[in-house]
Protein backbone atom coordinates (compact mmCIF):
# COMPACT_ATOMS: atom_id res chain seq x y z
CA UNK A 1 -46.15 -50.14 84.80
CA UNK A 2 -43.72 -48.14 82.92
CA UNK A 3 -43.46 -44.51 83.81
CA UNK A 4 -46.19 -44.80 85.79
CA UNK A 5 -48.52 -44.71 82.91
CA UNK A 6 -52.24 -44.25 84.58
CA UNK A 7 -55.28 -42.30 83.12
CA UNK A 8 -58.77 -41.52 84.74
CA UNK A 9 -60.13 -42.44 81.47
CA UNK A 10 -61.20 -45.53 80.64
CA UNK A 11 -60.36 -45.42 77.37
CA UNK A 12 -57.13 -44.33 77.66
CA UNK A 13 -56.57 -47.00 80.64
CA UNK A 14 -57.18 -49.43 78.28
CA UNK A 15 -54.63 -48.92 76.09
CA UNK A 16 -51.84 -47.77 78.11
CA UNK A 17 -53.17 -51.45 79.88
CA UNK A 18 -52.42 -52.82 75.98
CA UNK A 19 -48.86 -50.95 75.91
CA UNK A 20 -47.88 -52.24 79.26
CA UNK A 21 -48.58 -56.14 78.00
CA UNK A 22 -46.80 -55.51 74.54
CA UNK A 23 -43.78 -53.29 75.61
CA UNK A 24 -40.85 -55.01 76.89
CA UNK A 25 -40.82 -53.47 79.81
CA UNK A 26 -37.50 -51.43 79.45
CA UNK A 27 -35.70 -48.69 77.73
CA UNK A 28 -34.15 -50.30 74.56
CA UNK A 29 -31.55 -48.18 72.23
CA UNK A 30 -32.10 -47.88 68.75
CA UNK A 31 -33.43 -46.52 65.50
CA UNK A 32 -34.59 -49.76 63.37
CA UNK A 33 -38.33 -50.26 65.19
CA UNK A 34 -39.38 -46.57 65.40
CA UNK A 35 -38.21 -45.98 61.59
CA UNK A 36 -39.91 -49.47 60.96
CA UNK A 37 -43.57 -48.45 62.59
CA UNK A 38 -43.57 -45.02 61.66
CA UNK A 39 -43.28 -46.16 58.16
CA UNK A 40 -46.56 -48.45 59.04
CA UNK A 41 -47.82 -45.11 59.87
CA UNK A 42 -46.79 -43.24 56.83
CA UNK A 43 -44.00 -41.62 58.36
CA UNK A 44 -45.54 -38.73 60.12
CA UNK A 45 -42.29 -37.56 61.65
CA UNK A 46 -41.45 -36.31 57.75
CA UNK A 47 -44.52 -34.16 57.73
CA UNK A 48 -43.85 -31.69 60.54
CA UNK A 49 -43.74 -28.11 60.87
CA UNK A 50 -40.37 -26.61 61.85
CA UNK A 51 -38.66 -29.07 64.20
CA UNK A 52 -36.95 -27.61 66.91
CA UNK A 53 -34.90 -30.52 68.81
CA UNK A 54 -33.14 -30.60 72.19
CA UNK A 55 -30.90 -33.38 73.81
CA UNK A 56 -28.90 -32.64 77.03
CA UNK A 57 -28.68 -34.10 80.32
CA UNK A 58 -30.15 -31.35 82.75
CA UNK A 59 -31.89 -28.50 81.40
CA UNK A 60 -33.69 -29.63 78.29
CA UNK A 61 -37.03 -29.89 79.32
CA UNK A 62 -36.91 -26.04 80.50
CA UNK A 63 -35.04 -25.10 77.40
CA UNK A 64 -38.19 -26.49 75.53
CA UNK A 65 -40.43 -24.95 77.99
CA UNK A 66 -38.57 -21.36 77.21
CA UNK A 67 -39.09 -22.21 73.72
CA UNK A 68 -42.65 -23.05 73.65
CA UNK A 69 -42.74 -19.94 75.42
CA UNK A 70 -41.22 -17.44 73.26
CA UNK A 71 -43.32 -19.32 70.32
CA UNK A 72 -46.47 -18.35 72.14
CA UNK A 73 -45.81 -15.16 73.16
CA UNK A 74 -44.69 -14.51 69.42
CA UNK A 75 -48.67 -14.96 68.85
CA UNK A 76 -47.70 -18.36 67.15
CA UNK A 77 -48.30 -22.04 68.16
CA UNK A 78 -46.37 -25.18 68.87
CA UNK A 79 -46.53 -28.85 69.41
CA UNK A 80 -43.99 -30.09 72.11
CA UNK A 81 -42.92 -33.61 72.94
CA UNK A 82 -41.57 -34.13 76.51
CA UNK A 83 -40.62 -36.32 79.14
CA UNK A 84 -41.22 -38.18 81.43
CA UNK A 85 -44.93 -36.78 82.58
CA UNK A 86 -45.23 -36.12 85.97
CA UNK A 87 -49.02 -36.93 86.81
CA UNK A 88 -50.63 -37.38 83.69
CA UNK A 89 -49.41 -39.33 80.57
CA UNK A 90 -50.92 -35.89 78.49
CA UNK A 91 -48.24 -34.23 79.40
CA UNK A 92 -46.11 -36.08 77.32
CA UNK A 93 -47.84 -34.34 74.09
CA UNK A 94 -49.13 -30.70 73.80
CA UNK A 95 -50.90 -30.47 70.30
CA UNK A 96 -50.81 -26.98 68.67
CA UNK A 97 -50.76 -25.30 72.74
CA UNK A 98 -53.13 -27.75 74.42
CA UNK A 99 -52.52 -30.89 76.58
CA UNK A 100 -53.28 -34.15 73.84
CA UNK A 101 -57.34 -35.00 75.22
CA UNK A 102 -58.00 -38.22 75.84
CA UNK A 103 -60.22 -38.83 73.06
CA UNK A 104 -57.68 -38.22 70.65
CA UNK A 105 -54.93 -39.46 72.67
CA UNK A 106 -56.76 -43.44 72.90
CA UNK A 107 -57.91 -43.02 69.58
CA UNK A 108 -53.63 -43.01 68.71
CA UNK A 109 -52.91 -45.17 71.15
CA UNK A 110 -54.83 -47.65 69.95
CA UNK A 111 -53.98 -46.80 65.80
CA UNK A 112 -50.50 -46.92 66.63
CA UNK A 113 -50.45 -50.59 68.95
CA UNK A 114 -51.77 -52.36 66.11
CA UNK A 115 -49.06 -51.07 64.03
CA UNK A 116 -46.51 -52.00 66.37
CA UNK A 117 -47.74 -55.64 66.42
CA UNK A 118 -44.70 -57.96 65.99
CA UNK A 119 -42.17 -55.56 66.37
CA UNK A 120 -41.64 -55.18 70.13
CA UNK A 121 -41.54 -51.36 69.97
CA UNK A 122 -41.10 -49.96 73.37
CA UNK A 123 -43.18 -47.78 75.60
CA UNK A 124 -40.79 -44.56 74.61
CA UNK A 125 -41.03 -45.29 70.84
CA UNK A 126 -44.57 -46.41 70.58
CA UNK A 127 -45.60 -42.90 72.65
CA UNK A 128 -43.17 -41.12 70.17
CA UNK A 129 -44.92 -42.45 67.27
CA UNK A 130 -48.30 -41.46 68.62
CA UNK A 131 -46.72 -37.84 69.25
CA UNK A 132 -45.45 -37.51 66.05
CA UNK A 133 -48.60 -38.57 64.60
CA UNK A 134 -50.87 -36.04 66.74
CA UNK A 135 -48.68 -33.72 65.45
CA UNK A 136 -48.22 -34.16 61.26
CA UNK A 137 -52.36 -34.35 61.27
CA UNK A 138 -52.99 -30.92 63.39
CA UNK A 139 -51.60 -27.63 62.46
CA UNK A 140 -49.28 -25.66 64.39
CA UNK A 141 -46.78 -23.19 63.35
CA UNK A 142 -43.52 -24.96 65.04
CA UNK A 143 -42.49 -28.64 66.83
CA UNK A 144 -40.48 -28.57 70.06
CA UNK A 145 -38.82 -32.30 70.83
CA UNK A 146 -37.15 -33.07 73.96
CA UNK A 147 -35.05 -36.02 73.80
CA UNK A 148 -36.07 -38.90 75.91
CA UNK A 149 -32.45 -40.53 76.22
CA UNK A 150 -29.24 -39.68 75.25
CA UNK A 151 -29.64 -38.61 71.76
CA UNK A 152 -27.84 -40.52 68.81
CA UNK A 153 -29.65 -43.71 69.57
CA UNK A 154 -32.97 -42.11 70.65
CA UNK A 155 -36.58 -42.56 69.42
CA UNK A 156 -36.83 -39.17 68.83
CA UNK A 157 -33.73 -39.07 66.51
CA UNK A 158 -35.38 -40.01 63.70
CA UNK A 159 -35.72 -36.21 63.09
CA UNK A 160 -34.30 -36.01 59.27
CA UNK A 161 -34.34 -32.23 59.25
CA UNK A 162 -34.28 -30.19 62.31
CA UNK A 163 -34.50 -26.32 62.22
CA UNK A 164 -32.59 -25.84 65.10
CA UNK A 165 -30.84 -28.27 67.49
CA UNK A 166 -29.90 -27.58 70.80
CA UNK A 167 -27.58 -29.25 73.50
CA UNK A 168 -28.36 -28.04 77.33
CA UNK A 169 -26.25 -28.91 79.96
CA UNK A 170 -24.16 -32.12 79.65
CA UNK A 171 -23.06 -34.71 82.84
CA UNK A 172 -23.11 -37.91 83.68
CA UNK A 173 -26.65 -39.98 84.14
CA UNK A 174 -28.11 -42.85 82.41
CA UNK A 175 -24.53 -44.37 82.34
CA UNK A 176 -25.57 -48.37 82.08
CA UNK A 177 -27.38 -46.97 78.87
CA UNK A 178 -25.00 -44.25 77.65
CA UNK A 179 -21.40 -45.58 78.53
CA UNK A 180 -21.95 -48.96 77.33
CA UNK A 181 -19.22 -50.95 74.82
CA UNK A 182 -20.37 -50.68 71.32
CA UNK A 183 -18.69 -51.50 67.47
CA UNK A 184 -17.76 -48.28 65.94
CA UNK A 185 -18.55 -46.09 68.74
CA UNK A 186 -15.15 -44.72 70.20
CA UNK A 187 -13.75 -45.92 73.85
CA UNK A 188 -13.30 -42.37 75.24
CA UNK A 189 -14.25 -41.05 78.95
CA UNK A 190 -17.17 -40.92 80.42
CA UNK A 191 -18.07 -37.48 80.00
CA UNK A 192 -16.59 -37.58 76.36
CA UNK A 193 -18.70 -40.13 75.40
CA UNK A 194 -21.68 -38.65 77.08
CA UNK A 195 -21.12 -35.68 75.04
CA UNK A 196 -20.60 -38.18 71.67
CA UNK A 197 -24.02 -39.67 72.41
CA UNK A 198 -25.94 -36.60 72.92
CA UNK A 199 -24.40 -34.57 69.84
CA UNK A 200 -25.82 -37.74 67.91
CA UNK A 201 -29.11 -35.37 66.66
CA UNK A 202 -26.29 -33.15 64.88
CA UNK A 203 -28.44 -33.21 61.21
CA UNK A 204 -26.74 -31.95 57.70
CA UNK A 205 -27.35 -28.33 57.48
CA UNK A 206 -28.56 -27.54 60.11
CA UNK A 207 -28.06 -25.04 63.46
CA UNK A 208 -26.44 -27.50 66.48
CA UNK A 209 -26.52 -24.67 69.12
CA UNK A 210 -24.49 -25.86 72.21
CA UNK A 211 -23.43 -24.58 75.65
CA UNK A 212 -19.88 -24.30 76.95
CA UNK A 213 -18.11 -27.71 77.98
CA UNK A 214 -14.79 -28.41 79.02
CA UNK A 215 -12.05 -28.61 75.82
CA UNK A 216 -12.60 -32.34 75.52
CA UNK A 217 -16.19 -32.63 75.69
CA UNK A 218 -16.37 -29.58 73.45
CA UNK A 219 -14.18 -31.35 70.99
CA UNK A 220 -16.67 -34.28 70.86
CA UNK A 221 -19.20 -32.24 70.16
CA UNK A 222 -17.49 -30.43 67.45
CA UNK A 223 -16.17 -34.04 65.96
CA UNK A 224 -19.73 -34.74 65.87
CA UNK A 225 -21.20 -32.08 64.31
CA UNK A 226 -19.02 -32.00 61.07
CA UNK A 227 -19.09 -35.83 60.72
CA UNK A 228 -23.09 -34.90 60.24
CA UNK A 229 -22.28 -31.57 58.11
CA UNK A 230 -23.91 -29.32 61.41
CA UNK A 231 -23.30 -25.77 61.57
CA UNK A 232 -22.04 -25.69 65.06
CA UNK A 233 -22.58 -22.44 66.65
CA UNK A 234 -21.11 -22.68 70.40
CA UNK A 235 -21.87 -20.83 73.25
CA UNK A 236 -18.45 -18.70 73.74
CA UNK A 237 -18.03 -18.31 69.88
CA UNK A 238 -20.68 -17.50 68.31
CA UNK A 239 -22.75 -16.69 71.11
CA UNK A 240 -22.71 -15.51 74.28
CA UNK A 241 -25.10 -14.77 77.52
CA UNK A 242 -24.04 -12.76 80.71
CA UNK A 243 -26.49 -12.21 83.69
CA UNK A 244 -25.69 -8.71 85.08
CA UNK A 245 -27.24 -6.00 87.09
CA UNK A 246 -30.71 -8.30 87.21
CA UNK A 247 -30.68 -9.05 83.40
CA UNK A 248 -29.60 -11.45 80.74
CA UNK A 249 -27.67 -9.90 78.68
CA UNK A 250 -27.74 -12.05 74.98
CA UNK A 251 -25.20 -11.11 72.16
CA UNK A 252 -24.26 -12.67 68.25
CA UNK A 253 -23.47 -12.24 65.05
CA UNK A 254 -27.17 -10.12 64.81
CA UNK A 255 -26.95 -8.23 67.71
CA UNK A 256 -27.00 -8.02 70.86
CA UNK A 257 -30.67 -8.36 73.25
CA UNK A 258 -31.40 -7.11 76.94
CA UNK A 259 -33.90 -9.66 78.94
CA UNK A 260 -35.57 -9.80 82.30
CA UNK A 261 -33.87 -12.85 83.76
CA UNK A 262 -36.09 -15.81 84.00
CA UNK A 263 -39.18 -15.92 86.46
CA UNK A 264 -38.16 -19.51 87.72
CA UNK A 265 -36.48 -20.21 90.49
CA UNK A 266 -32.53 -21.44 90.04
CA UNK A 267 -29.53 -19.42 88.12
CA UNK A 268 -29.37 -22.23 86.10
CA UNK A 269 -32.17 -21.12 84.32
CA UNK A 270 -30.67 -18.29 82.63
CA UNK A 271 -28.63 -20.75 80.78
CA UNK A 272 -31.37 -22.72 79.40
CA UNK A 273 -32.97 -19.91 78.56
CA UNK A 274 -30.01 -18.56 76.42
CA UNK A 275 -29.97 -21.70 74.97
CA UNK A 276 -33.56 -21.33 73.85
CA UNK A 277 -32.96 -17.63 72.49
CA UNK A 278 -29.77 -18.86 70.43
CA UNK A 279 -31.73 -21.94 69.05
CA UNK A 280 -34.48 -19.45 67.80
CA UNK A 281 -32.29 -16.54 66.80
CA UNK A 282 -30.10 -19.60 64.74
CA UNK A 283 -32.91 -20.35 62.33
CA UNK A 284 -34.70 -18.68 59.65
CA UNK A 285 -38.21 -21.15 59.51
CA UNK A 286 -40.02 -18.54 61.82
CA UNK A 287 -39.73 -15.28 63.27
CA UNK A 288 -39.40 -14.95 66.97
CA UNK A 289 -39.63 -10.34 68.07
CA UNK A 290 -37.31 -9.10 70.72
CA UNK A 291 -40.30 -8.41 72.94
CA UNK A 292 -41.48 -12.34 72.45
CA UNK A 293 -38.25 -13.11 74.05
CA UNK A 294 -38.44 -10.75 76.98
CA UNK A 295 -42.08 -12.29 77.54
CA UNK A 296 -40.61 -15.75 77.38
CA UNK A 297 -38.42 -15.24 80.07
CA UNK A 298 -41.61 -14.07 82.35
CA UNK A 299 -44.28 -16.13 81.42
CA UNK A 300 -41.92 -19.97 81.47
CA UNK A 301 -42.70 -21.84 84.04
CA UNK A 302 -41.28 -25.61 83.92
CA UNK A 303 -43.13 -28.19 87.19
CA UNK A 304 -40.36 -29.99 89.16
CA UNK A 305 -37.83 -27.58 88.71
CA UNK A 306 -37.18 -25.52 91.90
CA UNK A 307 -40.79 -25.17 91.46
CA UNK A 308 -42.71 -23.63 94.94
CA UNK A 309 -45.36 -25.15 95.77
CA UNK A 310 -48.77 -22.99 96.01
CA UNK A 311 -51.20 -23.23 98.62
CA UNK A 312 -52.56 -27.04 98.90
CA UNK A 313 -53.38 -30.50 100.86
CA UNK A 314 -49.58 -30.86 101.42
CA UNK A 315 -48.82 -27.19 102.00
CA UNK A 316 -51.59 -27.31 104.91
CA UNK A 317 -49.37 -30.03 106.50
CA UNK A 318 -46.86 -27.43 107.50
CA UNK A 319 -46.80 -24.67 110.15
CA UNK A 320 -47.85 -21.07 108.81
CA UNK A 321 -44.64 -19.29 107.09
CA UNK A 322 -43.06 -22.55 105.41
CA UNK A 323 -41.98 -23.26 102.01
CA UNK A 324 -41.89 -26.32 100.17
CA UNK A 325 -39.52 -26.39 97.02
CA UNK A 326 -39.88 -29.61 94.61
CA UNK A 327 -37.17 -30.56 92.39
CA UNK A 328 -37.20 -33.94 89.82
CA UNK A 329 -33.24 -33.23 89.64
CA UNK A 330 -31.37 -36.61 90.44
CA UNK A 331 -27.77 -36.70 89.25
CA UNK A 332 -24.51 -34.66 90.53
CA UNK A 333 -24.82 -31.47 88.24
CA UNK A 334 -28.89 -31.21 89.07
CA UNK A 335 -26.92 -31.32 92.91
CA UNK A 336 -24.85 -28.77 91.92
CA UNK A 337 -27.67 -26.57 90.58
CA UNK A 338 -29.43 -26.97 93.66
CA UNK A 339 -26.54 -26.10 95.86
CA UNK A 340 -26.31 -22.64 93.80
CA UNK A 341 -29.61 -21.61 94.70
CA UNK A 342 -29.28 -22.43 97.99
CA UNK A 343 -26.43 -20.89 98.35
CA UNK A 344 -27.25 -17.52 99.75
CA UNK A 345 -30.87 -18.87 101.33
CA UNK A 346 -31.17 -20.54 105.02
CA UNK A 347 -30.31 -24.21 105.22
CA UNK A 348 -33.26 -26.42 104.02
CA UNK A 349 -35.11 -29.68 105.44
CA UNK A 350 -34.87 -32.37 102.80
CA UNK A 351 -37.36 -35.08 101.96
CA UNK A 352 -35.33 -37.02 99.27
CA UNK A 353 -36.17 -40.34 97.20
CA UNK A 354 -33.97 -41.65 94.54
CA UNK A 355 -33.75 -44.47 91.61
CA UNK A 356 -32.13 -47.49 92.83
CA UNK A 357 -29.26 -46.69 89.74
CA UNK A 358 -28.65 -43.08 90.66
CA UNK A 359 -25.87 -41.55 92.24
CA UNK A 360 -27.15 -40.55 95.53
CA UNK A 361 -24.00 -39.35 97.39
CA UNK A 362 -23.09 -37.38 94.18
CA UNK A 363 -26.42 -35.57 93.87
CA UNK A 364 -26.67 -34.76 97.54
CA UNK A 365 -22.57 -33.82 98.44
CA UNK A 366 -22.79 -30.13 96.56
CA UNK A 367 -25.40 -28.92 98.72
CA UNK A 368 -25.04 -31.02 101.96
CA UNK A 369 -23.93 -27.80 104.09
CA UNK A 370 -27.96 -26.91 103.53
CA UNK A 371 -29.30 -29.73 104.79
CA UNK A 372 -30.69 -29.06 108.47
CA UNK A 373 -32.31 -32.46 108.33
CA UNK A 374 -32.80 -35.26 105.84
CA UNK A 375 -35.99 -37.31 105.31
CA UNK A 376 -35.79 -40.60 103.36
CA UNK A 377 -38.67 -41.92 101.78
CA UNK A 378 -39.23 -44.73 99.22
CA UNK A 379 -40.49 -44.38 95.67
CA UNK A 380 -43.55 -46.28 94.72
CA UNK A 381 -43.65 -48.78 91.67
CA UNK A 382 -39.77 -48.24 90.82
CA UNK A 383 -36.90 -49.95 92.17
CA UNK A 384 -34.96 -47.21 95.27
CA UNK A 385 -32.63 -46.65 97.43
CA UNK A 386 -34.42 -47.79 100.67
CA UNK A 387 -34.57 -45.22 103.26
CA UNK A 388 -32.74 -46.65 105.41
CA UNK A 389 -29.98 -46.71 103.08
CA UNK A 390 -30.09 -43.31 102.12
CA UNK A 391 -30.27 -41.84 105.79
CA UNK A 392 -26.51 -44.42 106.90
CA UNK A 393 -25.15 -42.64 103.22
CA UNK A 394 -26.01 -39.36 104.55
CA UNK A 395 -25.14 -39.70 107.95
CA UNK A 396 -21.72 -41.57 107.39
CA UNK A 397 -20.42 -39.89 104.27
CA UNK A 398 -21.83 -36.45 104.66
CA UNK A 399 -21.85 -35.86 108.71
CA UNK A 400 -25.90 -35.18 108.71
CA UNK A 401 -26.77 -36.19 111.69
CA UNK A 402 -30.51 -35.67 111.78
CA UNK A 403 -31.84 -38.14 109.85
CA UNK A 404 -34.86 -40.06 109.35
CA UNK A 405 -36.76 -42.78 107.34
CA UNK A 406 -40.67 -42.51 106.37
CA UNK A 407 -42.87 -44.45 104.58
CA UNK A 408 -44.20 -41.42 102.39
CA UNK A 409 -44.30 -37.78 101.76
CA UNK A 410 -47.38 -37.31 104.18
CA UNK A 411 -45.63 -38.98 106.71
CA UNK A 412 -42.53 -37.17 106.03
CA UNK A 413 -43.85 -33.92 106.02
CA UNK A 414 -45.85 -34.44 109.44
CA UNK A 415 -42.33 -34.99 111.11
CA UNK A 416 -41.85 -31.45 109.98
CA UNK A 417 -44.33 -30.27 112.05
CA UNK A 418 -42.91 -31.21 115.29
CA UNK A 419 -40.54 -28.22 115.47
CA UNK A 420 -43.65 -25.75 115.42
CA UNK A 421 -41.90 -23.23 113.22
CA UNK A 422 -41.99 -22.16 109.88
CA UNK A 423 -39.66 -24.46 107.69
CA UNK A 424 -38.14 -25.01 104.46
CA UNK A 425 -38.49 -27.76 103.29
CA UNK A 426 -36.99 -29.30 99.47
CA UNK A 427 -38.21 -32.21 98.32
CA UNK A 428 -35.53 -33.48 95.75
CA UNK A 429 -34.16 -36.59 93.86
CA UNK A 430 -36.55 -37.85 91.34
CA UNK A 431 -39.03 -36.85 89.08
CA UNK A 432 -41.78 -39.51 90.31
CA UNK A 433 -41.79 -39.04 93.62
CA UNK A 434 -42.23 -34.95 92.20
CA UNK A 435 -44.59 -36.14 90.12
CA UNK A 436 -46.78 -38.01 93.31
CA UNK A 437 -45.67 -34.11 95.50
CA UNK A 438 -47.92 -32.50 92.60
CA UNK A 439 -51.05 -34.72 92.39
CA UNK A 440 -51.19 -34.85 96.27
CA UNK A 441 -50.68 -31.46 96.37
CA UNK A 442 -53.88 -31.49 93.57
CA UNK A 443 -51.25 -29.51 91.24
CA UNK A 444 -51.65 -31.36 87.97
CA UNK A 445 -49.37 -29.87 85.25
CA UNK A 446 -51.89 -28.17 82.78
């Protein structure tokens, strides 16, 4: 079932049940069936309130998440589209503030399949479509999108006319989908062409708000954004973000802004939230204060990301004193980020599952000196690296010699126990197993 798509409702069930049987079953590139059934649908995605849209390859759901924040604590409202959903399909869609209900939510399930019929829409466009529609028929003062993959060729880029567009962090992931031969698209490297795909949402006229890349991927980016008429405005040029001296310090063309760095765990996350304070302070649709932007960077929090986990079933498993960190990251620069907030910490036991197609060795060799032992487990439903295979990788390539496999997280985290001392433990390397961590640990994302 794709993306694990379950519900406790009935209703819901059903048609998520439908959307199973009509999808085909896998993530298909393009723009000609979402522009085809939202136009059954009266194209919804043209009757928004200020877009606000976000591609990247790490960072972009908690640059949305700093958004929505600073939105909120502005004393205005915002629908967000995100994904994938870690417990509950919901997540995917927050309407005006508030998780989609399920009423609603099978009530546009079911109004959009029988739209779709015929045209093989997948399970990413045919939830877009029901997203878009949730959110042209409620009011909210501003739309946050997250895109689902890569960018140019996304669902989501049917966008006509963005307020603000954003790129986070850019790297390589999704490479079978991304760096694949095309007619008219240029043969560059991998990492150029990453960057080609994702500046894709570059829209006439408007803001593209980026980070800072190397020279070539920066040049793609720039290429990209005045084939589509974008005012770029780059991190470095016309905008800037130091963290000093326990703050964020925020600077451009307006002035400059002192911020409390962000409450979640990870440096990383002073970047995306930079990103999110140059997206808003690059647009003129709404009004954002200084002090909603200092409350922002408080109030964010972002599941799956460095998150700690509070007090619960899985939490019990452990001796008194231990920590368990969670983290969906699964590609070499979500590694990397990682490895930075571990740096200064003690070393960390690991309980890691991972996508048969990701990079394992790459995602785990940045912070590998942490590792005091490493736990393999399989993921449920998706095709994995076995266990097995991922404990000979990380004994043979990386010198950890304390290994293990298990057949779950329960398991895994019982093993812990056998040392009888407090331990930290990160469980890392893909958003559904994170997603299974939170509803064992009865911590669905609300």
């Amino acid at each position: 079932m794709p993306d694990h798509a379950t519900s406790t409702d009935p209703a819901v069930q059903a048609q998520l049940d439908r959307l199973t049987m009509l999808s085909p079953g896998k993530d298909v590139l393009g723009l000609g069936r979402i522009a085809a059934l939202l136009d059954r649908l009266g194209n919804p995605h043209l009757h928004l309130p200020p877009v606000f849209h976000v591609s990247g390859t790490n960072g972009k759901g908690s640059t949305c998440a700093f958004l929505r924040g600073a939105i909120e604590a502005a004393g205005l409202t915002a629908h967000v589209y995100s994904s994938p959903h870690l417990v509950r399909f919901n997540e995917r869609i927050r309407v005006a503030g508030r998780l989609i209900d399920d009423a609603t939510l099978s009530a546009l399930l079911s109004e959009v399949l029988d739209h779709a019929e015929g045209l093989e829409a997948s399970f990413f466009e045919v939830t877009t479509a029901v997203a878009f529609c949730a959110f042209a028929r409620t009011k909210a003062d501003a739309c946050i999108v997250e895109v689902g993959l890569g960018g140019r060729l996304d669902a989501t880029n049917v966008l006509t006319k963005p307020v603000a567009c954003g790129i986070a962090s850019l790297g390589l992931d999704h490479e079978a989908f991304l760096l694949a031969p095309e007619d008219g698209v240029p043969n560059i490297r991998p990492l150029d062409r990453i960057a080609f795909e994702k500046a894709g949402i570059a829209k006439s006229g408007a803001p593209l708000v980026t980070q800072k890349y190397s020279a070539s991927m920066a040049s793609t980016v720039a290429a990209q954004a005045s084939v589509q008429n974008a005012i770029l405005q780059a991190r470095g040029e016309s905008w800037d973000a130091t963290v000093y001296e326990g703050r964020l310090h925020y600077r451009d063309a307006a002035g400059k802004l002192n911020l409390p760095l962000p409450h979640m765990s990870g440096t990383h996350q002073a970047d995306n939230a930079a990103l999110a304070v140059a997206m808003l302070r690059h647009q003129t649709a709404i009004h954002i204060q200084e002090a909603a932007l200092s409350a922002a960077m408080e109030w964010t929090r972002w599941p799956a990301r460095m998150q700690i986990l509070a007090a619960g079933p899985l939490t019990e498993l452990l001796p008194d004193g231990s920590q368990i960190w969670l983290d969906g990251g699964h590609n070499p620069d979500a590694g990397a980020a990682i490895a930075k907030t571990l740096e200064n910490g003690a070393s960390v036991h690991v309980i890691i599952g991972m996508l048969k197609n990701k990079d394992a060795l790459g995602f785990l060799t940045p912070f590998a000196p942490k590792i005091a032992s490493l736990t393999a487990v399989p993921i449920a439903g998706h095709e994995h690296h076995t266990p097995i295979e991922l404990c000979d990788l990380s004994h043979t390539k990386l010198q950890i010699t304390n290994t293990r496999a298990a057949n779950d997280i329960v398991t895994a985290l019982k093993h812990m126990t056998e040392q009888q001392a407090p331990a930290n433990v990160l469980i890392c390397g893909s958003l559904y197993l994170a997603g299974e961590v939170l509803r064992l640990n009865d911590q669905t994302p609300d």
